[in-house]
Protein backbone atom coordinates (compact mmCIF):
# COMPACT_ATOMS: atom_id res chain seq x y z
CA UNK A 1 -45.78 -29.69 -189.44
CA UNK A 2 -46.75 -26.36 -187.29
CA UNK A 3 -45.00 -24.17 -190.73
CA UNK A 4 -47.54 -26.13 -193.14
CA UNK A 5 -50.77 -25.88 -190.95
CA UNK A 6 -49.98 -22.42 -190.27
CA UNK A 7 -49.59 -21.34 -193.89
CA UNK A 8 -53.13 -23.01 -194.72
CA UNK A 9 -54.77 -21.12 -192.03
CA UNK A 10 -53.09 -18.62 -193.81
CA UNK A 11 -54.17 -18.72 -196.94
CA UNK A 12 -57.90 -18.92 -195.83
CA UNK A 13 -57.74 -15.51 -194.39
CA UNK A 14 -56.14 -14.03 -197.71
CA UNK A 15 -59.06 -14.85 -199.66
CA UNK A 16 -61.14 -12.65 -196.42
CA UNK A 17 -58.85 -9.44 -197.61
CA UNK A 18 -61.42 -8.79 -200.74
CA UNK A 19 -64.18 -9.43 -199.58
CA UNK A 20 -64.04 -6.86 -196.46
CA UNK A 21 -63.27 -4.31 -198.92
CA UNK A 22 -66.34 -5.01 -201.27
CA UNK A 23 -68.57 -4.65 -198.40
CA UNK A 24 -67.03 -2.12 -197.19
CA UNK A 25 -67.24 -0.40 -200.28
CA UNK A 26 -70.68 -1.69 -200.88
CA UNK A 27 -71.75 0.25 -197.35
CA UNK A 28 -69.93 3.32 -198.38
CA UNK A 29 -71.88 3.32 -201.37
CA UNK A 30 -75.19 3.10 -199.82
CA UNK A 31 -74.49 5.93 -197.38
CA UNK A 32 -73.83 7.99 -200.57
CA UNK A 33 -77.09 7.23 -202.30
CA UNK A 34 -78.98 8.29 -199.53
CA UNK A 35 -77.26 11.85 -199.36
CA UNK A 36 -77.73 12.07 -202.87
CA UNK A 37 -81.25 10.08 -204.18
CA UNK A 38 -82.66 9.38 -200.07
CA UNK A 39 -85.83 8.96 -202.48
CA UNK A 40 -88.76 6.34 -200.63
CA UNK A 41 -90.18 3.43 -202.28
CA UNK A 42 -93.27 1.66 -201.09
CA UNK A 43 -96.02 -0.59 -202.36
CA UNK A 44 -99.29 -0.36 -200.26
CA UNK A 45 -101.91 -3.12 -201.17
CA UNK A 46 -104.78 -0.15 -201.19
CA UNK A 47 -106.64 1.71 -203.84
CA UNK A 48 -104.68 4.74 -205.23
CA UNK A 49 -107.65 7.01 -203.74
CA UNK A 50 -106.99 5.63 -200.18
CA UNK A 51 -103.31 6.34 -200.45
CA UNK A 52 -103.34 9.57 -201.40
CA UNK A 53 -105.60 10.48 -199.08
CA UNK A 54 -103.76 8.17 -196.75
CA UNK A 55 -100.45 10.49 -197.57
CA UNK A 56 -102.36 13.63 -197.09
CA UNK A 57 -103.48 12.73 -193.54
CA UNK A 58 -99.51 11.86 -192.91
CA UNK A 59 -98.51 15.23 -193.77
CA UNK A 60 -100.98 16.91 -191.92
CA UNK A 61 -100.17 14.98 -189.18
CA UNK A 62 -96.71 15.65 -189.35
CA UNK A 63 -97.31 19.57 -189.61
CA UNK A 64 -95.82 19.59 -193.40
CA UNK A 65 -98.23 22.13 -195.30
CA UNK A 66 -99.87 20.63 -198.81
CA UNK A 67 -99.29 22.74 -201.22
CA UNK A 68 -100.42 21.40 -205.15
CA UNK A 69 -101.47 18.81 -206.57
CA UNK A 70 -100.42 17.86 -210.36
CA UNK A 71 -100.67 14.46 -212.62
CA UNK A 72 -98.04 12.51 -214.50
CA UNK A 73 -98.33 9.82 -216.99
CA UNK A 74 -98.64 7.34 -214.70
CA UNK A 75 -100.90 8.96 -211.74
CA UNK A 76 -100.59 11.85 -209.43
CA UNK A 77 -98.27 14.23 -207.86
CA UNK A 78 -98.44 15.89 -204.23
CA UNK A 79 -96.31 18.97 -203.77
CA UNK A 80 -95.97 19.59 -199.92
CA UNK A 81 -93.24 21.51 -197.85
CA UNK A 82 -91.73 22.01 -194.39
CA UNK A 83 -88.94 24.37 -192.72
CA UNK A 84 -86.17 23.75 -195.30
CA UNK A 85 -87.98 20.71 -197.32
CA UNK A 86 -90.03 20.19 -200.55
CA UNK A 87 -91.51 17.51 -200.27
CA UNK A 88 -92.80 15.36 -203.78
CA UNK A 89 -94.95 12.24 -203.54
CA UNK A 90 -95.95 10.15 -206.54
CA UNK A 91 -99.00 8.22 -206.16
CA UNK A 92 -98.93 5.34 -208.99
CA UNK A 93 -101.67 2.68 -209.10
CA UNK A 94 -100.14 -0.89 -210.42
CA UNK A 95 -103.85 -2.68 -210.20
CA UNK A 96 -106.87 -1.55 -208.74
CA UNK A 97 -105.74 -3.04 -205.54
CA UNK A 98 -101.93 -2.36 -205.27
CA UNK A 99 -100.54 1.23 -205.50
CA UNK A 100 -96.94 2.16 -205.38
CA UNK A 101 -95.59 5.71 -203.68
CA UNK A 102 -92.63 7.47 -204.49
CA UNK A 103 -91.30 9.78 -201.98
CA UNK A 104 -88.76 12.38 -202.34
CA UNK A 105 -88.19 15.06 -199.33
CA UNK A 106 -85.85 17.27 -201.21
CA UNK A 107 -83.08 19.09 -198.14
CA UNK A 108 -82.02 22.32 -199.25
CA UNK A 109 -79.50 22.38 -202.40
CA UNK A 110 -78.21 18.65 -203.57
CA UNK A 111 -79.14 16.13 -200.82
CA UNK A 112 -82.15 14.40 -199.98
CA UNK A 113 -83.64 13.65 -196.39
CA UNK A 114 -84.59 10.13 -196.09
CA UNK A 115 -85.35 10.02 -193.01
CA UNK A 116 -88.37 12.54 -193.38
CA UNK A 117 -89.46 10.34 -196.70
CA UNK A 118 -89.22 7.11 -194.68
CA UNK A 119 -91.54 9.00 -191.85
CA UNK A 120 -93.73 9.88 -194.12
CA UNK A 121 -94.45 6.24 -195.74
CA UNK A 122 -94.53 5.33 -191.96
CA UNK A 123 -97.70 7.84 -191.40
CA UNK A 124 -98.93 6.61 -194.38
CA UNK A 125 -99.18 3.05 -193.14
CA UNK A 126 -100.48 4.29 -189.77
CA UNK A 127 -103.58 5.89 -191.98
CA UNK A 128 -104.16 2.86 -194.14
CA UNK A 129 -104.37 0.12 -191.15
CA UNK A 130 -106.50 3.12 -188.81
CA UNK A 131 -108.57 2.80 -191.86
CA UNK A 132 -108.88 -0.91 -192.09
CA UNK A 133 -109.57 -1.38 -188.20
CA UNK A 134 -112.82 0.34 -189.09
CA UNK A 135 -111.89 3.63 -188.74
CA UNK A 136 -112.02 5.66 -192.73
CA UNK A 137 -108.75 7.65 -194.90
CA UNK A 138 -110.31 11.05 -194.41
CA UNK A 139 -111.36 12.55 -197.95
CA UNK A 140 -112.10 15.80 -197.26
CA UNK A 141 -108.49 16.04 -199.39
């Protein structure tokens, strides 16, 4: 009887063999996109005025120096950079209430630091709720 119910338990842990190696794989293949594309997603429910200026005010804050603005098809472009970054922020408006950001903070030759992106949506957010507690996005930008 102790053969049998030991080859069940068994075969319940072969079946574990597969799927430790897809996540395994699927974790190794995260770390790799953010070396390579660590670019920033992030939705706001704002204007696309507020969260540029909103962006602009995160950057300053964070001692990264503006440098151009440009458009795309879609909305706007913010060129900024730091010691050893270039930094590139899409502004996109999806409604007149909901705008999506795209950030990309570009680390030397082929990889990306997402950290920096992810600190700057962070200082975004910061801007947009100081701004909703009463305070205002500056717009001297």
């Amino acid at each position: 009887m102790r053969p049998i119910l030991l080859s069940i338990c068994l075969l319940g842990l072969a079946g574990c063999q597969p799927l430790a190696v897809s996540v395994i794989g699927a974790g190794a293949g995260t770390a790799l996109r953010y070396s390579f594309d660590g670019v920033t997603y992030r939705t706001f429910t704002a204007p696309a005025a507020d969260v540029k200026h909103a962006s602009l005010e995160a950057l300053e804050r964070m001692g990264i120096a503006f440098e151009s603005f440009d458009r795309f098809e879609y909305g706007e472009l913010i060129y900024a950079r730091a010691e050893n970054r270039a930094i590139e922020i899409e502004i996109e408006p999806i409604s007149p209430r909901a705008t999506r950001m795209r950030i990309a903070a570009k680390n030397g030759g082929l990889f990306y630091d997402n950290a920096t992106a992810s600190e700057i949506v962070a200082q975004t957010e910061r801007s947009l709720a100081s701004a909703a507690r009463g305070g205002s996005v500056n717009s001297s930008f």
